[in-house]
C-alpha atoms as a PDB file:
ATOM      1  CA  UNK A   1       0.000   0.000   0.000  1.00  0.00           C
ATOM      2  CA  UNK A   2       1.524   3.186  -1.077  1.00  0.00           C
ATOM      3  CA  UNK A   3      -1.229   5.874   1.342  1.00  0.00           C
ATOM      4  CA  UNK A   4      -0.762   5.089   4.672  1.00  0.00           C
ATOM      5  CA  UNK A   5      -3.686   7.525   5.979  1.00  0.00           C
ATOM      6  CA  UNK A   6      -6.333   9.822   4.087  1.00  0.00           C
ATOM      7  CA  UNK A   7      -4.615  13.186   4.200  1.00  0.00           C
ATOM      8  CA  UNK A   8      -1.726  11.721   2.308  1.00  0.00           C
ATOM      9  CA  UNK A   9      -4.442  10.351  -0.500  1.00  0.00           C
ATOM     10  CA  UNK A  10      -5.970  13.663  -0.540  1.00  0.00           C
ATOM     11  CA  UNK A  11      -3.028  15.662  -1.258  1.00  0.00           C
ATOM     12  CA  UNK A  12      -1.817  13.410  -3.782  1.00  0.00           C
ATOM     13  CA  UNK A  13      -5.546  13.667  -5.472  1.00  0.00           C
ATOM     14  CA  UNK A  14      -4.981  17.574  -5.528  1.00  0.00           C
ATOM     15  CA  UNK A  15      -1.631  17.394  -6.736  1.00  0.00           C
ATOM     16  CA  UNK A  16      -2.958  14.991  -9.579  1.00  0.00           C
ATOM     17  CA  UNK A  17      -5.607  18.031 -10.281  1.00  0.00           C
ATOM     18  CA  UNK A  18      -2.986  20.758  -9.949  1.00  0.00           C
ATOM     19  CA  UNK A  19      -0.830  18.730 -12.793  1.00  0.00           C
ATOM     20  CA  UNK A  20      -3.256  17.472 -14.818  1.00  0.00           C
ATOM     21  CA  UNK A  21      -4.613  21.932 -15.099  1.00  0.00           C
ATOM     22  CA  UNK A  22      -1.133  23.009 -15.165  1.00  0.00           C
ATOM     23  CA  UNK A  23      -0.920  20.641 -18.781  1.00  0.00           C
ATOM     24  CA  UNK A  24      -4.093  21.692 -20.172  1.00  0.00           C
ATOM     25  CA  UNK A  25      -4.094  25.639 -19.517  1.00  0.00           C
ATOM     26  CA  UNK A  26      -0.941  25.873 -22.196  1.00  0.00           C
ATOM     27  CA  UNK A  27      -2.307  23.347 -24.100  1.00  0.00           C
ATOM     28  CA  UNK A  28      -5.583  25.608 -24.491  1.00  0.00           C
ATOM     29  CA  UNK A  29      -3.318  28.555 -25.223  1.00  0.00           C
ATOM     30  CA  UNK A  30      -1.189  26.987 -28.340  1.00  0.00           C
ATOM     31  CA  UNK A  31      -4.237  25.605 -29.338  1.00  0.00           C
ATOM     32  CA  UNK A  32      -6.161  29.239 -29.641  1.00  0.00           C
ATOM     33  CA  UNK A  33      -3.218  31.290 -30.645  1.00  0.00           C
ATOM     34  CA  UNK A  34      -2.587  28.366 -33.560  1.00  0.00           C
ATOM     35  CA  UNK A  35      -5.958  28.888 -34.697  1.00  0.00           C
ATOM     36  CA  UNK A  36      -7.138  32.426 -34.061  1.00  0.00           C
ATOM     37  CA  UNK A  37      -9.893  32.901 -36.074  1.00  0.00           C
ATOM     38  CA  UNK A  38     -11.324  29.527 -35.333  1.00  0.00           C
ATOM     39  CA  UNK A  39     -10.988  30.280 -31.091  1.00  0.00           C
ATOM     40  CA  UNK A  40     -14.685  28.622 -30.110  1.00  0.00           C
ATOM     41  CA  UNK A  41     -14.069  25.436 -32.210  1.00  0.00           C
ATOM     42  CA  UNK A  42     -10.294  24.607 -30.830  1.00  0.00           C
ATOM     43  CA  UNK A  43     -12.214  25.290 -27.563  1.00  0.00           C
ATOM     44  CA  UNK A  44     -14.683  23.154 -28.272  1.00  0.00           C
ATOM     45  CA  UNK A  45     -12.604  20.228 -29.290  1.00  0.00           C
ATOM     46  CA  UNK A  46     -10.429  20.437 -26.573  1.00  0.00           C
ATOM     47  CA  UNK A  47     -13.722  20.083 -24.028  1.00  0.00           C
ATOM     48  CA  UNK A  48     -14.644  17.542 -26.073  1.00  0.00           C
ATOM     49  CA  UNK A  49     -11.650  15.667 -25.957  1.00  0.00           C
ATOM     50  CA  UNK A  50     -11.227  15.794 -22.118  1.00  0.00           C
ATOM     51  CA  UNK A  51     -14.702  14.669 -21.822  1.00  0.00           C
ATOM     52  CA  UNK A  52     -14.407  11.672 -23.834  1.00  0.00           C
ATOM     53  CA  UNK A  53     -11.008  10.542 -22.431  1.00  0.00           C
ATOM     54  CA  UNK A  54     -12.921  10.230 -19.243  1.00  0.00           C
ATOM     55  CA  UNK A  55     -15.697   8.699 -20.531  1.00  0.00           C
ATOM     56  CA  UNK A  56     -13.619   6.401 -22.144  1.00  0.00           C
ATOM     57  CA  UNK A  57     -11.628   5.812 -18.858  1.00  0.00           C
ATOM     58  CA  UNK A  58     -14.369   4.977 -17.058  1.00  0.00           C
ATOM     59  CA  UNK A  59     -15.019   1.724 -19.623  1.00  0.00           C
ATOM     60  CA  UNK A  60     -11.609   0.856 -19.947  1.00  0.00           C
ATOM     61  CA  UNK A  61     -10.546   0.220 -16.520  1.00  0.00           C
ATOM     62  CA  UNK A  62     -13.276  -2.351 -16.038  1.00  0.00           C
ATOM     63  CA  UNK A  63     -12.126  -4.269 -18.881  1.00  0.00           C
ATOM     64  CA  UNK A  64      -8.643  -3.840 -18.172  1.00  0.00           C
ATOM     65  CA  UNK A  65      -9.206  -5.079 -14.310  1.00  0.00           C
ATOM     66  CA  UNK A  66     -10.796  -8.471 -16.134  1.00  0.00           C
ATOM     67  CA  UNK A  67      -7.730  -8.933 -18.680  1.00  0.00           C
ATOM     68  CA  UNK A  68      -4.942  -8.411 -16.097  1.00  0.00           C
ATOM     69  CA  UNK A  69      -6.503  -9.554 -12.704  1.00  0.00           C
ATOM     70  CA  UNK A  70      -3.472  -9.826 -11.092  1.00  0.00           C
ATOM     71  CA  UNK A  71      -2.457  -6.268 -11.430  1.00  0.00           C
ATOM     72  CA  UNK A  72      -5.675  -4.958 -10.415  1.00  0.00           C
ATOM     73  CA  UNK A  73      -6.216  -1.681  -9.823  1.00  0.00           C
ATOM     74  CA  UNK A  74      -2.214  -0.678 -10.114  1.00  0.00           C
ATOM     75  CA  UNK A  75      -1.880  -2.353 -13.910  1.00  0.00           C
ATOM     76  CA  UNK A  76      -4.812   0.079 -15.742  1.00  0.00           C
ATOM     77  CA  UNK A  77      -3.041   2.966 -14.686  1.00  0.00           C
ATOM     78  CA  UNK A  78       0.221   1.728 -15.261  1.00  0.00           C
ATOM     79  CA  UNK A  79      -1.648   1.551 -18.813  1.00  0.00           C
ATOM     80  CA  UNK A  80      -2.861   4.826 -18.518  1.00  0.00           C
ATOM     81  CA  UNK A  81       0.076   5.905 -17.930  1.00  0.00           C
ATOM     82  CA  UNK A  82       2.047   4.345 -20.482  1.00  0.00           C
ATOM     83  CA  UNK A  83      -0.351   5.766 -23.098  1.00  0.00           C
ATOM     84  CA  UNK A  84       0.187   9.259 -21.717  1.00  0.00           C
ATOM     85  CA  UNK A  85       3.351   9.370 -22.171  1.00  0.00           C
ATOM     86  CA  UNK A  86       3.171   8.181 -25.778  1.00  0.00           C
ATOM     87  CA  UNK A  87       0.668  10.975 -26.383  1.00  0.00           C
ATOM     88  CA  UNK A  88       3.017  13.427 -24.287  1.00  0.00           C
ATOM     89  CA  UNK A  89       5.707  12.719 -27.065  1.00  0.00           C
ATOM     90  CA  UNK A  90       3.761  12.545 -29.896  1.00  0.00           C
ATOM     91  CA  UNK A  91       2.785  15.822 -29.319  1.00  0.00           C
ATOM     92  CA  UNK A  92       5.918  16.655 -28.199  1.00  0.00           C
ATOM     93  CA  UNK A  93       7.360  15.902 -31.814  1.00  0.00           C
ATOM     94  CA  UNK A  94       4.258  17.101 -33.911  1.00  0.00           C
ATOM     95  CA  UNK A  95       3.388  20.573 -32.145  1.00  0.00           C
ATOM     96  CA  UNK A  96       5.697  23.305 -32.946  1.00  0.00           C
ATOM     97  CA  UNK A  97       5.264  26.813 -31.289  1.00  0.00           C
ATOM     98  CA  UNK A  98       5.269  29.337 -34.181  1.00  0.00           C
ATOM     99  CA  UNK A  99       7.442  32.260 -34.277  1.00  0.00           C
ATOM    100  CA  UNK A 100       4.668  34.496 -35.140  1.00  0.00           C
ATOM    101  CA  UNK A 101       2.756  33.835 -32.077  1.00  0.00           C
ATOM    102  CA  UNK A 102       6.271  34.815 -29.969  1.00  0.00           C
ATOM    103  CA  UNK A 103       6.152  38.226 -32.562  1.00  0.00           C
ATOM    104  CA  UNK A 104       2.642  39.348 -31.853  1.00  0.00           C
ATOM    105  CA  UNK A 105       2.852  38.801 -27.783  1.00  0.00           C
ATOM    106  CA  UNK A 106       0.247  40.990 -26.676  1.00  0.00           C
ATOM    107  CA  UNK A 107       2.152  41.623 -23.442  1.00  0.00           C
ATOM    108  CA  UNK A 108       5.285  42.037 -24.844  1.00  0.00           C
ATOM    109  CA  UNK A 109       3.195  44.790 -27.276  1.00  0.00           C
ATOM    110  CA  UNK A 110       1.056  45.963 -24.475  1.00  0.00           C
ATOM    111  CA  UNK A 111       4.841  46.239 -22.217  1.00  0.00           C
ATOM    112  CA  UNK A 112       6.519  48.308 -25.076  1.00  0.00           C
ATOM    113  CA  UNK A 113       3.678  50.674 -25.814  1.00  0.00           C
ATOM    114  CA  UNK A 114       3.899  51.432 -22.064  1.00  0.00           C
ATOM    115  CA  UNK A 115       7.654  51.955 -22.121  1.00  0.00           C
ATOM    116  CA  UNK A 116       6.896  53.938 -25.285  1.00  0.00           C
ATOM    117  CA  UNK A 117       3.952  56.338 -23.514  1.00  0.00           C
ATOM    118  CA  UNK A 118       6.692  57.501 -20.295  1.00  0.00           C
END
């Protein structure tokens, strides 16, 4: 057993949160600034696509728990985890940040108009 008490779980659970909303915040801003003009759809997709992945975590760790009984529990999310990463470096190799999006930084803009105006 890894959580000897509750308090322990419970921080862990909030530092799973914390992580997992630290990873989709920038996600949601390369996404927008990508795709400008089409800022409600990207949006939209990327709702989407969290709500399905739970959705679709929720029916795969039953089936999971009846192929590899002996893992229980510990063995889906050692899947899960496993599949994350793969996604973490597929998008690690496939998304590139544009240099146009580091050229029209509307704080950088916003910081050198203020500079400019003293």
């Amino acid at each position: 057993m890894f959580v000897a008490n509750f308090w322990w779980a419970a921080i862990t659970l909030f530092l799973a949160g914390a992580g997992s909303a630290l990873v989709y915040t920038p996600l949601l801003s390369i996404a927008i600034n990508l795709y400008p003009k089409k800022r409600g759809t990207v949006m939209g997709l990327l709702m989407r696509g969290a709500g399905i992945g739970m959705l679709l975590s929720g029916l795969m760790v039953p089936f999971l728990l009846q192929q590899l009984p002996e893992l229980g529990w510990r063995g889906a999310w050692l899947i899960f985890g496993v599949l994350t990463l793969i996604v973490v470096l597929l998008a690690f190799c496939t998304i590139k940040l544009p240099s146009s999006i580091q050229k029209n930084n509307v704080w950088r803009r916003h910081v050198i108009y203020y500079k400019a105006g003293q």
